[in-house]
PDB file of N, CA and C in Angstrom:
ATOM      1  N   UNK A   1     -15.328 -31.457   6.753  1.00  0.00           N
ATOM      2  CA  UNK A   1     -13.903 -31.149   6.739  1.00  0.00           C
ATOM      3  C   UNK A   1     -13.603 -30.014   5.782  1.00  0.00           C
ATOM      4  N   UNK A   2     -13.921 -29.948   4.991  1.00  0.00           N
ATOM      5  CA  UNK A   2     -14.011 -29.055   3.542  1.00  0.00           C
ATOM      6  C   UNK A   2     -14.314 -27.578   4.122  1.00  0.00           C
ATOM      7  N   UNK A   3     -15.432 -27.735   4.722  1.00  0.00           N
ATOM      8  CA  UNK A   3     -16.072 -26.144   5.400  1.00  0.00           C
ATOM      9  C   UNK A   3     -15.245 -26.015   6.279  1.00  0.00           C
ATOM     10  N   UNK A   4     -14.812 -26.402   7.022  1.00  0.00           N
ATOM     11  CA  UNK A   4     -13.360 -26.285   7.920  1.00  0.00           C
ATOM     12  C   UNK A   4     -12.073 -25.571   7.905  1.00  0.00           C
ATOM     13  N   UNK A   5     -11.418 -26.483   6.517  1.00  0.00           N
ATOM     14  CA  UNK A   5     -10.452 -25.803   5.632  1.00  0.00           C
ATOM     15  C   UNK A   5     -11.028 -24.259   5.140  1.00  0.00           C
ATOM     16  N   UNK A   6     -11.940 -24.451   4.418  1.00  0.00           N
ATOM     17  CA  UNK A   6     -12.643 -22.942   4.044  1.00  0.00           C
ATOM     18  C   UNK A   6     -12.747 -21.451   5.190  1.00  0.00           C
ATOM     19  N   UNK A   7     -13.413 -22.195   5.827  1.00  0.00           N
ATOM     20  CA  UNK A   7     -13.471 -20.886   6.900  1.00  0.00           C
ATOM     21  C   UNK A   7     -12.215 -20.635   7.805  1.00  0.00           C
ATOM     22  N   UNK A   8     -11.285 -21.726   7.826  1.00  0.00           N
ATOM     23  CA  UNK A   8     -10.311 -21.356   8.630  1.00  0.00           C
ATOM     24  C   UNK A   8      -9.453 -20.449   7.624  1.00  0.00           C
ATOM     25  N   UNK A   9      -9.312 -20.800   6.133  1.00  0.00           N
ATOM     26  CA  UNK A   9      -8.517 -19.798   5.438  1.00  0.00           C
ATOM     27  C   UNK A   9      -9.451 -18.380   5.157  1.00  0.00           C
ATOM     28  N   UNK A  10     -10.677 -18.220   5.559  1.00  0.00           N
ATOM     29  CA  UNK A  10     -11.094 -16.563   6.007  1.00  0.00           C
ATOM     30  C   UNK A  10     -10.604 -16.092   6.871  1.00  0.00           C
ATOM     31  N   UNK A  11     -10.766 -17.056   7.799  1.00  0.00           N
ATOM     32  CA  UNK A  11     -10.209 -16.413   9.403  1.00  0.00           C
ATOM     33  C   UNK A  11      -8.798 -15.630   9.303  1.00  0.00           C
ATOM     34  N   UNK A  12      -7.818 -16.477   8.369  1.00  0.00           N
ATOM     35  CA  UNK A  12      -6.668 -16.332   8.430  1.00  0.00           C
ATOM     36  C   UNK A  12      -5.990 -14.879   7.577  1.00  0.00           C
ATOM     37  N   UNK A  13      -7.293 -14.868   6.317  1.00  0.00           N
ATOM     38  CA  UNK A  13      -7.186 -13.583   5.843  1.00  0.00           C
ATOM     39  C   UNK A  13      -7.807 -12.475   6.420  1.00  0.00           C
ATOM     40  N   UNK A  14      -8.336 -12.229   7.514  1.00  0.00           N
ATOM     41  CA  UNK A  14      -8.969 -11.366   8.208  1.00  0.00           C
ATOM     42  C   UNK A  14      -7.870 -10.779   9.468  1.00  0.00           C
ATOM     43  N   UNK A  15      -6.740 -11.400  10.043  1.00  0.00           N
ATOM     44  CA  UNK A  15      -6.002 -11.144  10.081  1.00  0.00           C
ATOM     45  C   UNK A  15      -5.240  -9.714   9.966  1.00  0.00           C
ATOM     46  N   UNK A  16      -4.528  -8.981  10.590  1.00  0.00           N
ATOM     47  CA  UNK A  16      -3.965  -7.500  10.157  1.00  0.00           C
ATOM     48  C   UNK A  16      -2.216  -8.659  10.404  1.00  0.00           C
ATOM     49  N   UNK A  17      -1.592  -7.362   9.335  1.00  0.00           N
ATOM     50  CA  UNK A  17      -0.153  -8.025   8.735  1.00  0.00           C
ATOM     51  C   UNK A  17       0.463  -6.639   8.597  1.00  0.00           C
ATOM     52  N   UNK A  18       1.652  -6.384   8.626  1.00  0.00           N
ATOM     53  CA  UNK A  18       2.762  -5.690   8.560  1.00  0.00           C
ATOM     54  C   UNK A  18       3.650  -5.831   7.664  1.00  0.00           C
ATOM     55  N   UNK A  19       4.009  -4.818   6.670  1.00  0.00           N
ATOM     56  CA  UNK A  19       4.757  -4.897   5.786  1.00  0.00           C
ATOM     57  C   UNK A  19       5.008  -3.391   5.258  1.00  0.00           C
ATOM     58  N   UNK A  20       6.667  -3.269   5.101  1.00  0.00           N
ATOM     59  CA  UNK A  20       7.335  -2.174   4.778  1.00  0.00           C
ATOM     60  C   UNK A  20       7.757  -1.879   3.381  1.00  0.00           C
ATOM     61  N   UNK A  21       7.492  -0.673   3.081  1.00  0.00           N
ATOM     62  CA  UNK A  21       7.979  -0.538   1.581  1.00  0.00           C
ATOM     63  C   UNK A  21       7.403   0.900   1.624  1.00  0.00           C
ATOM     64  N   UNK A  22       7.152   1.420  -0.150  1.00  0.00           N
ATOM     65  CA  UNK A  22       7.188   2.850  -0.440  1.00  0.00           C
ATOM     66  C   UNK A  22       5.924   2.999  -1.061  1.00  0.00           C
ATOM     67  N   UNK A  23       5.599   4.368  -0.586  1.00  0.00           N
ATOM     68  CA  UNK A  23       4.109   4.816  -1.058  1.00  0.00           C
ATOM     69  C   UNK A  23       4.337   5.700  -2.377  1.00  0.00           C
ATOM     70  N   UNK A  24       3.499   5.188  -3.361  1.00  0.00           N
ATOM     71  CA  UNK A  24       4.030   5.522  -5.111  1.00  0.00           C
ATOM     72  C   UNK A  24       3.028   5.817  -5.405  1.00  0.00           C
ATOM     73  N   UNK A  25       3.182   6.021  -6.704  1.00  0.00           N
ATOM     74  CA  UNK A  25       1.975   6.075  -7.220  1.00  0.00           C
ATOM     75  C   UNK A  25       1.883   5.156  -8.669  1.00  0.00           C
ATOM     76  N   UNK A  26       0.828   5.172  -9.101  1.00  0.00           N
ATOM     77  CA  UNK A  26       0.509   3.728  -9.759  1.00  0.00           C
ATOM     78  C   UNK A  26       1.237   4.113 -11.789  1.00  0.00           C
ATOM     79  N   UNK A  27       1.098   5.434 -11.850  1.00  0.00           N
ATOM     80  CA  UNK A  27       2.241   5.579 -12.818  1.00  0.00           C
ATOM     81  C   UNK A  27       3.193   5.407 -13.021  1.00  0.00           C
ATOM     82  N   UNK A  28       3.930   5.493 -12.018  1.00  0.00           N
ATOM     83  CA  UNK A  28       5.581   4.855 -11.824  1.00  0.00           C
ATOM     84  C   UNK A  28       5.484   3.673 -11.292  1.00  0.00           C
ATOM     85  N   UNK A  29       4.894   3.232  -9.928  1.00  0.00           N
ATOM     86  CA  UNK A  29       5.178   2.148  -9.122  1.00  0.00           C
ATOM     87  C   UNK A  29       6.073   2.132  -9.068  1.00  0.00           C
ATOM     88  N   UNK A  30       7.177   1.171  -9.227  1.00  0.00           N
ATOM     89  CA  UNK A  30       8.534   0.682  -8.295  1.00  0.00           C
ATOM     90  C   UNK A  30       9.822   1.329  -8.637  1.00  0.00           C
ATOM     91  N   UNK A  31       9.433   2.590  -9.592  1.00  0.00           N
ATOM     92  CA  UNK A  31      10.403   3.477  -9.980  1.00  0.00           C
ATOM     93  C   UNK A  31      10.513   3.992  -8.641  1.00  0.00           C
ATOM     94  N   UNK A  32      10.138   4.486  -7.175  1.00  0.00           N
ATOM     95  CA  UNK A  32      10.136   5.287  -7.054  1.00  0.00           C
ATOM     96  C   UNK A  32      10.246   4.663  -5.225  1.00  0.00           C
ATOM     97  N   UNK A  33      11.261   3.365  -5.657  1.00  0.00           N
ATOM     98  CA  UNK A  33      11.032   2.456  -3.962  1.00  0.00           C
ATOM     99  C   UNK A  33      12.085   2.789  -3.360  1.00  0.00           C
ATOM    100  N   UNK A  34      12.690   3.657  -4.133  1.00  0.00           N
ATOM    101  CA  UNK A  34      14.192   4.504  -3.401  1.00  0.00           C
ATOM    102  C   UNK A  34      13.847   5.737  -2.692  1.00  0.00           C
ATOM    103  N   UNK A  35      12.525   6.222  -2.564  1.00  0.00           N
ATOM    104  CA  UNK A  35      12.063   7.054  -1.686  1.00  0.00           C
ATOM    105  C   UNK A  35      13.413   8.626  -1.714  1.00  0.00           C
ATOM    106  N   UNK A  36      13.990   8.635  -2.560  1.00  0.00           N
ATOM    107  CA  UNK A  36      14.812   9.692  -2.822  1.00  0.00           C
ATOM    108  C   UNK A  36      14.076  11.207  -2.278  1.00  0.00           C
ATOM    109  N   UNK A  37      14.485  12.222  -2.312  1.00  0.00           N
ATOM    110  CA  UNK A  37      13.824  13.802  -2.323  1.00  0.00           C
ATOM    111  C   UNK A  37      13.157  13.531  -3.657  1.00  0.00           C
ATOM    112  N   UNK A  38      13.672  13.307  -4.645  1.00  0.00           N
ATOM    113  CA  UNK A  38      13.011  13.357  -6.331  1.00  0.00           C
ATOM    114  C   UNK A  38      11.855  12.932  -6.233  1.00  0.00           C
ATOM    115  N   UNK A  39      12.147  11.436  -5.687  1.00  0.00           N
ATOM    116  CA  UNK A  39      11.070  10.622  -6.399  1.00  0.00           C
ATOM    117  C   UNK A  39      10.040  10.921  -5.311  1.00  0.00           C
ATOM    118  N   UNK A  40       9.898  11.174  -3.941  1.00  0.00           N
ATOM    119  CA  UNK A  40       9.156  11.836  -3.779  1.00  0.00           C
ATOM    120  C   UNK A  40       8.442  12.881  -4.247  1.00  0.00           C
ATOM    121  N   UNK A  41       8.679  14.205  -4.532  1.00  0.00           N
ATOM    122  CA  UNK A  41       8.598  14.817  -5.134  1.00  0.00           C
ATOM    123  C   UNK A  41       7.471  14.929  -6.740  1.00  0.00           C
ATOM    124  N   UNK A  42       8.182  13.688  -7.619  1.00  0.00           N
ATOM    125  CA  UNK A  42       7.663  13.257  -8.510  1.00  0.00           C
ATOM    126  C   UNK A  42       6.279  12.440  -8.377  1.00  0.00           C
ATOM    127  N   UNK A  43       5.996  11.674  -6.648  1.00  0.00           N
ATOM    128  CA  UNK A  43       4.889  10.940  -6.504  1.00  0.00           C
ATOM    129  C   UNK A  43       3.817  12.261  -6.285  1.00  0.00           C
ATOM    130  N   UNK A  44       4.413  13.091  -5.059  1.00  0.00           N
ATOM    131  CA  UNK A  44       3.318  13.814  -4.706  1.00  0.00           C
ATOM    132  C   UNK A  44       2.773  14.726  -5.769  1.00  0.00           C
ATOM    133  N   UNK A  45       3.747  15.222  -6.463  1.00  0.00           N
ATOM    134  CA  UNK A  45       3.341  15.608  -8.222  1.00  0.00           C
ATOM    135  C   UNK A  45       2.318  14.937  -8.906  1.00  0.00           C
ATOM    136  N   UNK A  46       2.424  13.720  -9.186  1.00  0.00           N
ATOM    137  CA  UNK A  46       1.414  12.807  -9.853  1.00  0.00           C
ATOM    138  C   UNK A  46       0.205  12.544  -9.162  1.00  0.00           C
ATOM    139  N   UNK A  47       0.242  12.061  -7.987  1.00  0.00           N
ATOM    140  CA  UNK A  47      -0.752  11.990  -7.158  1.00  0.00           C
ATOM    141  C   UNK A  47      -1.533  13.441  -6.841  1.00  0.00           C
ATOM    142  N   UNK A  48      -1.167  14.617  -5.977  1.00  0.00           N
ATOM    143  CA  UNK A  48      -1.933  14.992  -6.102  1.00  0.00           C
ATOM    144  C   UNK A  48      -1.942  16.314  -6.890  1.00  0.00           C
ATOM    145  N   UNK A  49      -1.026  16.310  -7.926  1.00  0.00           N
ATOM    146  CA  UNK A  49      -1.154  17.404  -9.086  1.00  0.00           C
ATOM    147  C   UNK A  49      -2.034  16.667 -10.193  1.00  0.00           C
ATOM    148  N   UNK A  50      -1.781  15.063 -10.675  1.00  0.00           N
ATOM    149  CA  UNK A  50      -2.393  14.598 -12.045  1.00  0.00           C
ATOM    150  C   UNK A  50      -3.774  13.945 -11.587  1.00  0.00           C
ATOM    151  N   UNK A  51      -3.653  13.324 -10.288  1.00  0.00           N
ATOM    152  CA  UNK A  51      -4.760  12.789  -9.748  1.00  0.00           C
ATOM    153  C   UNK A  51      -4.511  11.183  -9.801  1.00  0.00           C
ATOM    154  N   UNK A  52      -3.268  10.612  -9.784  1.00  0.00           N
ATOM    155  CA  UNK A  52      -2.624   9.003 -10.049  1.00  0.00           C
ATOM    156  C   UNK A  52      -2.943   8.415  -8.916  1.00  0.00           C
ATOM    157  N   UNK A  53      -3.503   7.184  -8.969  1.00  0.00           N
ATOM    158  CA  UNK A  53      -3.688   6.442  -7.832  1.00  0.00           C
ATOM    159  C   UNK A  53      -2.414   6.233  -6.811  1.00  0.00           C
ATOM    160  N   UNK A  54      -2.254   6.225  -5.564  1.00  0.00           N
ATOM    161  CA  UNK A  54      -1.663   6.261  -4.914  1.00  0.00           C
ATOM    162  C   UNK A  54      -1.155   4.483  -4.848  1.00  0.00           C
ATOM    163  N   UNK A  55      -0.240   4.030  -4.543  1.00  0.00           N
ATOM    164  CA  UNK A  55       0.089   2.391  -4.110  1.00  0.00           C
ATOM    165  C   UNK A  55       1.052   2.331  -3.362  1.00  0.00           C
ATOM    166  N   UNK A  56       1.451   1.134  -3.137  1.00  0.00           N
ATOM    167  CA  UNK A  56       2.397   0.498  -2.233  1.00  0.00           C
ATOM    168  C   UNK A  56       3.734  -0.421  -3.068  1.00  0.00           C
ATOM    169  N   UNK A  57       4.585   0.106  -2.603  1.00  0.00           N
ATOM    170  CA  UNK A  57       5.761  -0.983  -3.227  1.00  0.00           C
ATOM    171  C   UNK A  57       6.418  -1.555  -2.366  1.00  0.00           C
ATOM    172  N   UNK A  58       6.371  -3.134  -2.325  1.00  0.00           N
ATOM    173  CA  UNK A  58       6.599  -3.982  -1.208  1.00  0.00           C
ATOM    174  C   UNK A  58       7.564  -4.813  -2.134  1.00  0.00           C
ATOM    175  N   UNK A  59       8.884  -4.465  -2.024  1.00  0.00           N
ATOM    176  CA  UNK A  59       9.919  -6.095  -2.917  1.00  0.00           C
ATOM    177  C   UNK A  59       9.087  -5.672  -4.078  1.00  0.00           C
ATOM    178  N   UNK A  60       9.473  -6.792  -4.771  1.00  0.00           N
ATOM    179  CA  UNK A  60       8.620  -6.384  -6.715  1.00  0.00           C
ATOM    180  C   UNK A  60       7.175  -6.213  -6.607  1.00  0.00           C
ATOM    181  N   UNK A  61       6.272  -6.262  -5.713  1.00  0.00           N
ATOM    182  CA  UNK A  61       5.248  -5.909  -5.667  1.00  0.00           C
ATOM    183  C   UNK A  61       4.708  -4.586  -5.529  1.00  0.00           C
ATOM    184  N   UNK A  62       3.539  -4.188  -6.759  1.00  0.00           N
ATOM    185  CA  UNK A  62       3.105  -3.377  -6.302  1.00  0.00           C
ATOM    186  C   UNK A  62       1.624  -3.041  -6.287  1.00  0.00           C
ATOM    187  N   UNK A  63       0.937  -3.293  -4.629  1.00  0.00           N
ATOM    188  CA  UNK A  63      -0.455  -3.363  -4.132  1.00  0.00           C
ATOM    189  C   UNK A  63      -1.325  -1.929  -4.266  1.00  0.00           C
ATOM    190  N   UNK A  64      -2.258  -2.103  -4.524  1.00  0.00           N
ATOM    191  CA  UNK A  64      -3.391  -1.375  -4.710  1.00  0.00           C
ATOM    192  C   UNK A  64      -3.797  -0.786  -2.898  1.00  0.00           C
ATOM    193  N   UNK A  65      -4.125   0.426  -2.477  1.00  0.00           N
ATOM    194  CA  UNK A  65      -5.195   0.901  -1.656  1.00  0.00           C
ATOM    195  C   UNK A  65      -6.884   0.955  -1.542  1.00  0.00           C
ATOM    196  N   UNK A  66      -7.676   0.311  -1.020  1.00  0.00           N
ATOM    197  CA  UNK A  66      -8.977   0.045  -0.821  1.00  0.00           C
ATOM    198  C   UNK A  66      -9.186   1.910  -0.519  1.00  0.00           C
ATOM    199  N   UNK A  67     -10.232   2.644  -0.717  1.00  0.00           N
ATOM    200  CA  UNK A  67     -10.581   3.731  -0.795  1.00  0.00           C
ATOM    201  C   UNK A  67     -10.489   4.001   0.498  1.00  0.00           C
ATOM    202  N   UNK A  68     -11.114   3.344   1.361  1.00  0.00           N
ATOM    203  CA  UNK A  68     -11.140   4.201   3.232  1.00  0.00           C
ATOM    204  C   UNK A  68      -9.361   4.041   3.079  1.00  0.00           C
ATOM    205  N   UNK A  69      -8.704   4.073   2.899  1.00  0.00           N
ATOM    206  CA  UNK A  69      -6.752   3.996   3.007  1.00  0.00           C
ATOM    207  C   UNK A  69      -6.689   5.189   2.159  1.00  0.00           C
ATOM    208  N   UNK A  70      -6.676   5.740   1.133  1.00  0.00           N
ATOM    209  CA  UNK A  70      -6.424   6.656   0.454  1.00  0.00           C
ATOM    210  C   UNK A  70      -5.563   7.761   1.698  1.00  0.00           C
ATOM    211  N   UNK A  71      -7.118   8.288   1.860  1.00  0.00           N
ATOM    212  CA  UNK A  71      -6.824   9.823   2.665  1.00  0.00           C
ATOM    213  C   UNK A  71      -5.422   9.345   3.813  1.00  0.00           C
ATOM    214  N   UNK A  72      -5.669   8.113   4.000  1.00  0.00           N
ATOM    215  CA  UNK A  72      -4.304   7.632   5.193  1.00  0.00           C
ATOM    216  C   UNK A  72      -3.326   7.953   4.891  1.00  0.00           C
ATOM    217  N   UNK A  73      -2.691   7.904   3.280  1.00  0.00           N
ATOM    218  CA  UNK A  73      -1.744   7.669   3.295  1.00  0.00           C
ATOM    219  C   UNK A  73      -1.227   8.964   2.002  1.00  0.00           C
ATOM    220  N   UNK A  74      -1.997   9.944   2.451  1.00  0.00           N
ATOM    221  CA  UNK A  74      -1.721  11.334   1.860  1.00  0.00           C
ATOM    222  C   UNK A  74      -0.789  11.861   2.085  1.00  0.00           C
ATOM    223  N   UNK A  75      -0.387  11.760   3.116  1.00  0.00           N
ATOM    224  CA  UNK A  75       0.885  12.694   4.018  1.00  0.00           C
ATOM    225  C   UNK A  75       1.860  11.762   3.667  1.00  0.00           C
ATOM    226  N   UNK A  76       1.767  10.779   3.463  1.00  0.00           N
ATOM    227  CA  UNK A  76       3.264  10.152   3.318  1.00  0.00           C
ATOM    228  C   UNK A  76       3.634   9.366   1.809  1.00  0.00           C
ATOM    229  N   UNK A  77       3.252  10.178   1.506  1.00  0.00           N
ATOM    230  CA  UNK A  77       3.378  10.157  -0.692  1.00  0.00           C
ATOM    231  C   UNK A  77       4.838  10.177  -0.722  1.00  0.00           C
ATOM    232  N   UNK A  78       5.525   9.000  -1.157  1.00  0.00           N
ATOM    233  CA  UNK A  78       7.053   9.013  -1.905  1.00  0.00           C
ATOM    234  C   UNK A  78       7.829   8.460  -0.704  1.00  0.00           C
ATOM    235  N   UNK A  79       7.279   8.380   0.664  1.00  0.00           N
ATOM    236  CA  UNK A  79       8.247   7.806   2.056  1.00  0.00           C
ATOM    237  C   UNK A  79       8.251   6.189   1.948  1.00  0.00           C
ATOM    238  N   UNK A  80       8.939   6.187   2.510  1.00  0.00           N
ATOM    239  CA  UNK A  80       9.485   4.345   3.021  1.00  0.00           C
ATOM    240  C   UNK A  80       8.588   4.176   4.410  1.00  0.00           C
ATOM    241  N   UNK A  81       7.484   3.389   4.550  1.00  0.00           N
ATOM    242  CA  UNK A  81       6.678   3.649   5.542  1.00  0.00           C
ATOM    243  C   UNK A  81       6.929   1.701   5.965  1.00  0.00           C
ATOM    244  N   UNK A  82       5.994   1.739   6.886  1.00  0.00           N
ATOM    245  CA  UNK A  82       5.707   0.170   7.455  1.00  0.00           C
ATOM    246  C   UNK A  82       4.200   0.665   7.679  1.00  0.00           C
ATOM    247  N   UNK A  83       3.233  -1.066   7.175  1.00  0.00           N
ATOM    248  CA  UNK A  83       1.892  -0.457   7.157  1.00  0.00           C
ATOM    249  C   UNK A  83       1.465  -2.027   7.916  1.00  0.00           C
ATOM    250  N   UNK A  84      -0.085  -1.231   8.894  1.00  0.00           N
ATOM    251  CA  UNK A  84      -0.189  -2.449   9.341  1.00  0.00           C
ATOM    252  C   UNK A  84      -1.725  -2.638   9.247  1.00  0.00           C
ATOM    253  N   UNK A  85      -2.255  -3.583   8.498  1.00  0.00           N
ATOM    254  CA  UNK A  85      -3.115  -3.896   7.848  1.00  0.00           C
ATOM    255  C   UNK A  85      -4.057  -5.060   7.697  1.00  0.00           C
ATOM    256  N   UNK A  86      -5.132  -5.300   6.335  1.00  0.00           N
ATOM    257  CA  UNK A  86      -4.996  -6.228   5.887  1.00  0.00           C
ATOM    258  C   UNK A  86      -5.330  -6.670   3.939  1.00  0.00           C
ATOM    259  N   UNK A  87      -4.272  -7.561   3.657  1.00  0.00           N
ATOM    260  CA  UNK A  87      -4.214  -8.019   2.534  1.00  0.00           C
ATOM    261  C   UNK A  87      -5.490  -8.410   1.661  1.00  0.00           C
ATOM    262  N   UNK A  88      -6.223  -7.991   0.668  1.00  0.00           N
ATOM    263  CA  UNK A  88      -7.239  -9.051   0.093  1.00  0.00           C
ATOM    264  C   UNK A  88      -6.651  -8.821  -1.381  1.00  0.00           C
ATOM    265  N   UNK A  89      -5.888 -10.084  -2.296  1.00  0.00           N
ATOM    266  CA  UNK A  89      -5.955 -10.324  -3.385  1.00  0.00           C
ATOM    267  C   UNK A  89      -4.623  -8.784  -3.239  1.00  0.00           C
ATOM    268  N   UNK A  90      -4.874  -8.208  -4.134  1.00  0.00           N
ATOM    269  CA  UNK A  90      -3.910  -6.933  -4.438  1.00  0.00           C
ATOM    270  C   UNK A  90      -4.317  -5.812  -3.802  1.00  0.00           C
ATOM    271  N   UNK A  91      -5.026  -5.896  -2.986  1.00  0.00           N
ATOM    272  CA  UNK A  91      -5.922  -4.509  -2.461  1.00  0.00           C
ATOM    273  C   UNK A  91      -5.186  -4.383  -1.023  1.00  0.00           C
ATOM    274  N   UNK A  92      -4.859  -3.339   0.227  1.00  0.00           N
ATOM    275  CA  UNK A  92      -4.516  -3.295   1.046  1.00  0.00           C
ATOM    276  C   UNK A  92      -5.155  -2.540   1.858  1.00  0.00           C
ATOM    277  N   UNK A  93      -5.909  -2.786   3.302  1.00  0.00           N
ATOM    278  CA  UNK A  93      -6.854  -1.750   3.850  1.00  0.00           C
ATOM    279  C   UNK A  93      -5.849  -1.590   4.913  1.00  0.00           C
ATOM    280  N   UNK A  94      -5.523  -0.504   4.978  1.00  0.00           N
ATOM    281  CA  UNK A  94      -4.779   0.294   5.983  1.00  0.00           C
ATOM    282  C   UNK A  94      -5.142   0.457   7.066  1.00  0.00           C
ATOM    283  N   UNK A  95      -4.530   0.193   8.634  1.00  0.00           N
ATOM    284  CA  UNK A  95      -5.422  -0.099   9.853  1.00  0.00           C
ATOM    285  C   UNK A  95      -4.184   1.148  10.449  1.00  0.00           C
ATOM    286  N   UNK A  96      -2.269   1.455   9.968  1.00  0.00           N
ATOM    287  CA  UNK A  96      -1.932   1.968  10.797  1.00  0.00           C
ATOM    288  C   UNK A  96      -0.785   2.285   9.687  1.00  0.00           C
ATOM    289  N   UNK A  97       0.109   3.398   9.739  1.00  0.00           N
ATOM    290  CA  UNK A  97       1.426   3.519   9.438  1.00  0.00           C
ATOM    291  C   UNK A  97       1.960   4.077  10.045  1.00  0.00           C
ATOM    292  N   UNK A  98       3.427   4.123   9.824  1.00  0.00           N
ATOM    293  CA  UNK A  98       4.337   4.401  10.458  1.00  0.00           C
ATOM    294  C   UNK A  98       5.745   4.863   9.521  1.00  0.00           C
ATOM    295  N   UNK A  99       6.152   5.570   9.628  1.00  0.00           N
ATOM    296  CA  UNK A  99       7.314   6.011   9.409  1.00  0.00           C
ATOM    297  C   UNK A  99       9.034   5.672   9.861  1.00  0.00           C
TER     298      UNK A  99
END
């Protein structure tokens, strides 16, 4: 029964999930979930002028990108996107976005 429970909650995290919010960067994070001209501006600055990890701001959360997601989500530094994916722990592997 035990191995049961177990593998069915892999199964369940293997899963792709959908969730909307703003692509930041990890210096500011949730300064910047108003996706303004600025704060855009200010992400793609940090990101790819200082070299700041890129993230996600979902509600008060703010998730980490797994490396194959990076280059994904270059073009849309500082936008209000919807991403469709999957979750591990704080990490997010990017399967699709959208604008």
């Amino acid at each position: 029964m035990r191995k049961t429970v177990i593998l069915t909650l892999i199964a369940l995290t293997s899963f792709a999930a959908e969730w909307t919010g703003t692509i930041s960067d990890a210096g500011c994070g949730a300064k910047h979930a108003a996706a303004t001209e600025k704060d855009m501006k200010c992400v793609q600055g940090c990101v790819k002028g200082k070299g700041a990890e890129p993230v996600f701001v979902v509600g008060d959360k703010v998730l980490k990108f797994d490396q194959a997601s990076k280059p994904k989500v270059m073009e849309h530094l500082g936008h209000k996107v919807t991403i469709t994916g999957k979750l591990e722990g704080d990490t997010i592997s990017v399967d699709q976005i959208k604008m």
